[in-house]
C-alpha atoms as a PDB file:
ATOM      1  CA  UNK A   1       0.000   0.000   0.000  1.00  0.00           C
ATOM      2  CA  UNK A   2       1.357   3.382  -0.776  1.00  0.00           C
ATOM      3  CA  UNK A   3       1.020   5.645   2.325  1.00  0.00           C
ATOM      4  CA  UNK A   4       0.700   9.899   1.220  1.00  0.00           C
ATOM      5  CA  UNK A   5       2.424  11.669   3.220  1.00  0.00           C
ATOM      6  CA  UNK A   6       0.309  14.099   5.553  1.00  0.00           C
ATOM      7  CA  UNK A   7       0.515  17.850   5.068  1.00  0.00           C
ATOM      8  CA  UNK A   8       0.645  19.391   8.469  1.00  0.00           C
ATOM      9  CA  UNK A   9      -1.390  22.589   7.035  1.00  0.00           C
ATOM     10  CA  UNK A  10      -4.513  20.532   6.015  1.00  0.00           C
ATOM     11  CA  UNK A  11      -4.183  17.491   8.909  1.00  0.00           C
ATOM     12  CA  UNK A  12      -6.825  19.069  11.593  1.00  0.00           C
ATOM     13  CA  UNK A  13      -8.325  16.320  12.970  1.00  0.00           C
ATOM     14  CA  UNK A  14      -7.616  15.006  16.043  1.00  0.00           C
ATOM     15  CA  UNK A  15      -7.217  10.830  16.219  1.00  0.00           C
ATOM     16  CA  UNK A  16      -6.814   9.126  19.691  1.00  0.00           C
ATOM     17  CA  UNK A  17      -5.478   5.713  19.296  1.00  0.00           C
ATOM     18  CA  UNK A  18      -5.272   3.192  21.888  1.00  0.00           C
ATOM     19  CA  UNK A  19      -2.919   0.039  21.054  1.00  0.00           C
ATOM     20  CA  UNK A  20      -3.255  -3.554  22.880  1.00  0.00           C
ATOM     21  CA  UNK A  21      -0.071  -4.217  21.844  1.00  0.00           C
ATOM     22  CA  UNK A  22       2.045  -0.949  20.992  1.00  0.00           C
ATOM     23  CA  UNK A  23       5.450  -2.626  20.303  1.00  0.00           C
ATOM     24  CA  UNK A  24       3.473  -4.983  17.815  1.00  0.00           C
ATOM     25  CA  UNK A  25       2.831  -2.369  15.738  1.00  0.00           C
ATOM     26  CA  UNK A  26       4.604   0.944  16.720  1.00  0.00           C
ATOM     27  CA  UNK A  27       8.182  -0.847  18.299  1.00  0.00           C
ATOM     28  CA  UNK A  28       7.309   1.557  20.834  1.00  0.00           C
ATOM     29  CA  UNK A  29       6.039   1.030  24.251  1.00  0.00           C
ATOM     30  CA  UNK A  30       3.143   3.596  24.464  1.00  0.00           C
ATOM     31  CA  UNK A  31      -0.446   2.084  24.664  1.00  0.00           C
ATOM     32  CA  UNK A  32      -1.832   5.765  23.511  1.00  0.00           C
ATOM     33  CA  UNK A  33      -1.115   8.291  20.976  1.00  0.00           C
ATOM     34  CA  UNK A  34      -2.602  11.142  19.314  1.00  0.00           C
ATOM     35  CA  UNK A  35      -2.109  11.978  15.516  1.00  0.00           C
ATOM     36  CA  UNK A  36      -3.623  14.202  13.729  1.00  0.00           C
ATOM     37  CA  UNK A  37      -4.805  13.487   9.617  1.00  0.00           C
ATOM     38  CA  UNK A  38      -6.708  15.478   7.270  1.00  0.00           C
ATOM     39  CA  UNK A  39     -10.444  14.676   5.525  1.00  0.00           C
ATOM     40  CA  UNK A  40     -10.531  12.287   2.625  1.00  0.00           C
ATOM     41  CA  UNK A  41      -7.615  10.199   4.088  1.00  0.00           C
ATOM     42  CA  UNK A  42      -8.657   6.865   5.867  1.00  0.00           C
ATOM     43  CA  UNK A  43      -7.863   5.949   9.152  1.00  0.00           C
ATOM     44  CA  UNK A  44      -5.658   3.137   7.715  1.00  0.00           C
ATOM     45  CA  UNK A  45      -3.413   5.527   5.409  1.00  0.00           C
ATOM     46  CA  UNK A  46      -3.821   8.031   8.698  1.00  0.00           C
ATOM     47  CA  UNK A  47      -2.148   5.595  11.134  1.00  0.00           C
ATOM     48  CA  UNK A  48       0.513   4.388   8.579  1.00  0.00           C
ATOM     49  CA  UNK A  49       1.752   7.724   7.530  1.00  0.00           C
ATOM     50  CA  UNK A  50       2.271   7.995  11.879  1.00  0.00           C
ATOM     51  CA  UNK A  51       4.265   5.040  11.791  1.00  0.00           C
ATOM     52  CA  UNK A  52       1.275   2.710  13.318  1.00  0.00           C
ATOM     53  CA  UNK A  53       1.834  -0.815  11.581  1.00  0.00           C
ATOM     54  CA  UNK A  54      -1.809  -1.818  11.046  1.00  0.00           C
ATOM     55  CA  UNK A  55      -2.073  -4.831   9.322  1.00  0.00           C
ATOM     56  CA  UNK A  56      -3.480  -4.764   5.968  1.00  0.00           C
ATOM     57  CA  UNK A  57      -3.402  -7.957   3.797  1.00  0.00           C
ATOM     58  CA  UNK A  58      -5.160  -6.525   0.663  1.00  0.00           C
ATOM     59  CA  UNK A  59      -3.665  -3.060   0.600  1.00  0.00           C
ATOM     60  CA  UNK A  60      -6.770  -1.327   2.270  1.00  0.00           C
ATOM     61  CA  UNK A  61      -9.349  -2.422  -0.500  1.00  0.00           C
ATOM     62  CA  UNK A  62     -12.144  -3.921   1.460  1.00  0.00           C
ATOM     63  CA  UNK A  63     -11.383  -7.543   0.389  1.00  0.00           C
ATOM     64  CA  UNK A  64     -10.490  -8.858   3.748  1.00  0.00           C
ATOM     65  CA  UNK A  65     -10.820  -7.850   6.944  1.00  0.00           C
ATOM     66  CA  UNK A  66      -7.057  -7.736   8.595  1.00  0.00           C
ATOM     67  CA  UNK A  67      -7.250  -3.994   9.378  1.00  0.00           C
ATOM     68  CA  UNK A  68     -10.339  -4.363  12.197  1.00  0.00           C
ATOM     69  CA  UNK A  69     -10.048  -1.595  14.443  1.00  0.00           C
ATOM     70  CA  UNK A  70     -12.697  -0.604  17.459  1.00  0.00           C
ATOM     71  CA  UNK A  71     -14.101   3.048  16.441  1.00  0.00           C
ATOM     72  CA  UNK A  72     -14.700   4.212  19.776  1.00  0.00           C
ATOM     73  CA  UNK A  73     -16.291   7.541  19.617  1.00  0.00           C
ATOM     74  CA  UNK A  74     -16.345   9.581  16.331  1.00  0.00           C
ATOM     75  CA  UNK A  75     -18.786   7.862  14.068  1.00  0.00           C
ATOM     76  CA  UNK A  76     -20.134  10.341  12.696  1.00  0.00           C
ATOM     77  CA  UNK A  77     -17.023  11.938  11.529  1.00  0.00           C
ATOM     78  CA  UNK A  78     -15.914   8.721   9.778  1.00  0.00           C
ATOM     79  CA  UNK A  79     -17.734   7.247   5.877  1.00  0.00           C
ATOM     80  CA  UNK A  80     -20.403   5.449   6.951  1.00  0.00           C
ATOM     81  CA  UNK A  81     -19.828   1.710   6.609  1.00  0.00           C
ATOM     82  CA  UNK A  82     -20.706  -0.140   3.216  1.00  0.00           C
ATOM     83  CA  UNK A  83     -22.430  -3.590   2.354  1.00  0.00           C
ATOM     84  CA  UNK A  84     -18.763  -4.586   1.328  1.00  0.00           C
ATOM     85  CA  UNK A  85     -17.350  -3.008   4.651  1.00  0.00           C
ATOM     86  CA  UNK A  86     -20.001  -5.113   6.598  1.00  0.00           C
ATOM     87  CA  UNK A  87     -19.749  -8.430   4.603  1.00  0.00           C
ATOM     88  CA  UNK A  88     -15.879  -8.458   5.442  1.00  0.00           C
ATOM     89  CA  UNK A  89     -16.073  -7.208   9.427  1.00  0.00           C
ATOM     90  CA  UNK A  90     -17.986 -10.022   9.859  1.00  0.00           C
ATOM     91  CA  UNK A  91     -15.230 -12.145   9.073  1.00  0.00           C
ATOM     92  CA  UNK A  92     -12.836 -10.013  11.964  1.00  0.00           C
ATOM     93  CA  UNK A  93     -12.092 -12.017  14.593  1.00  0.00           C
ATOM     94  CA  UNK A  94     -13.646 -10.125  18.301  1.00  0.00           C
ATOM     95  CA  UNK A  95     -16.717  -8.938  16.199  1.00  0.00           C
ATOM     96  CA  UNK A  96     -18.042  -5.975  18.350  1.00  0.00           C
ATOM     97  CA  UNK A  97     -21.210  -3.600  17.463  1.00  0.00           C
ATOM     98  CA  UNK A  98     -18.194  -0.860  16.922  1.00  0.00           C
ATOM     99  CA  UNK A  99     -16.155  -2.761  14.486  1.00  0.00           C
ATOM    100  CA  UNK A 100     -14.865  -0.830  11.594  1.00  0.00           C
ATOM    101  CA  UNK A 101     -12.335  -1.234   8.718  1.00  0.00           C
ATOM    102  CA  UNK A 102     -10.356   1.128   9.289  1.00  0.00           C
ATOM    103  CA  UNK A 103      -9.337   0.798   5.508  1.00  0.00           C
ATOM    104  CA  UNK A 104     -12.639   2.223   4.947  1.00  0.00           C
ATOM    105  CA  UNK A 105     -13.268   5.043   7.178  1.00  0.00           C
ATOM    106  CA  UNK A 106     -12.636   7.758   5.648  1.00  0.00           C
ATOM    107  CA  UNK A 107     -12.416  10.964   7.678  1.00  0.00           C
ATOM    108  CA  UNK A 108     -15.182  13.769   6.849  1.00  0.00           C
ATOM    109  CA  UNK A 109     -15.534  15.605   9.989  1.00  0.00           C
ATOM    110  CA  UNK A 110     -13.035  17.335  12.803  1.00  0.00           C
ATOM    111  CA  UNK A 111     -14.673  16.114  15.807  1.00  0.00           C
ATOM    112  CA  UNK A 112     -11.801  13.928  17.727  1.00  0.00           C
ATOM    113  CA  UNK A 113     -11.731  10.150  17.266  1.00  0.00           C
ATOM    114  CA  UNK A 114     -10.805   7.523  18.691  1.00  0.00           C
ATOM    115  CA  UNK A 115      -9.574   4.065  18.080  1.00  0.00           C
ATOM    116  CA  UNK A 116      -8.492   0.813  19.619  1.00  0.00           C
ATOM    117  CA  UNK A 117      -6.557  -1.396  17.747  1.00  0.00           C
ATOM    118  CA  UNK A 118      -6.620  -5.072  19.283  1.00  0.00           C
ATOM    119  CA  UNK A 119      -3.854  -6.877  20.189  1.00  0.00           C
ATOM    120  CA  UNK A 120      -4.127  -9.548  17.655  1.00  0.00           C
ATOM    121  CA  UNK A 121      -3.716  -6.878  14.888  1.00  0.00           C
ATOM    122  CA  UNK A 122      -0.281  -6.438  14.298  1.00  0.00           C
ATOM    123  CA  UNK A 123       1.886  -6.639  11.244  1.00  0.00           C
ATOM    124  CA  UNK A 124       4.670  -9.990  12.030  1.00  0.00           C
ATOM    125  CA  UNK A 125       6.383  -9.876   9.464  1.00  0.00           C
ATOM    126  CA  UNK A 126       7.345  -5.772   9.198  1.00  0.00           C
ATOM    127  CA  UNK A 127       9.130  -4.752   5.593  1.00  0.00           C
ATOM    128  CA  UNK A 128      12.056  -2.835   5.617  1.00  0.00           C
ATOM    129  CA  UNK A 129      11.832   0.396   3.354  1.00  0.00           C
ATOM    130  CA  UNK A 130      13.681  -0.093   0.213  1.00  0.00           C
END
């Protein structure tokens, strides 16, 4: 998956994110973070271009369901989910009635939000940049 970089100018919204297992997907040990991404971008490309390994087996096109995040508060400042969003959640693993791909929330609002990733979602085998 290609990751955009950010623009600092246009990133105004606020995203809390709450990591079960931080060194599984930051190599850092802090559970929380705040990062901020603009509108349009999803949560997935958000948290990669802020260094947050989500995993992502089909490159963040709604064909599998690896990138499962909890959307905590913020729903309506996320894309409302799809029928393509829902038929692959439902294949997540610790289905909850908050369940999101974060591949497919896009950010349209500036309210804060906030994520937890599970613990089980973590990139194992990490690629190192060419």
């Amino acid at each position: 998956m290609h990751v955009r970089p950010i623009d600092p100018a246009t990133a105004n919204v606020q995203i809390h994110v709450h990591m079960e297992d931080p060194e599984g997907l930051t190599g850092k040990s802090d559970h929380d973070v705040v990062i901020k991404g603009p509108e349009g971008m999803s949560l997935l490309e958000v948290a990669m271009a802020n260094g947050i390994n989500i995993e992502h087996a089909c490159g963040g096109v709604c064909a599998c369901s690896t990138c499962h995040i909890y959307l905590e508060q913020g729903e309506d400042c996320v894309s409302e989910s799809t029928e393509a969003e829902e038929d692959r959640v439902e294949e997540a693993p610790g289905l909850q009635r908050n369940s999101r791909l974060s591949c497919q929330c896009l950010i349209k609002g500036s309210v804060p939000i906030k994520i937890r990733i599970p613990s089980w979602n973590r990139n194992a085998v990490k690629e190192v940049p060419h």
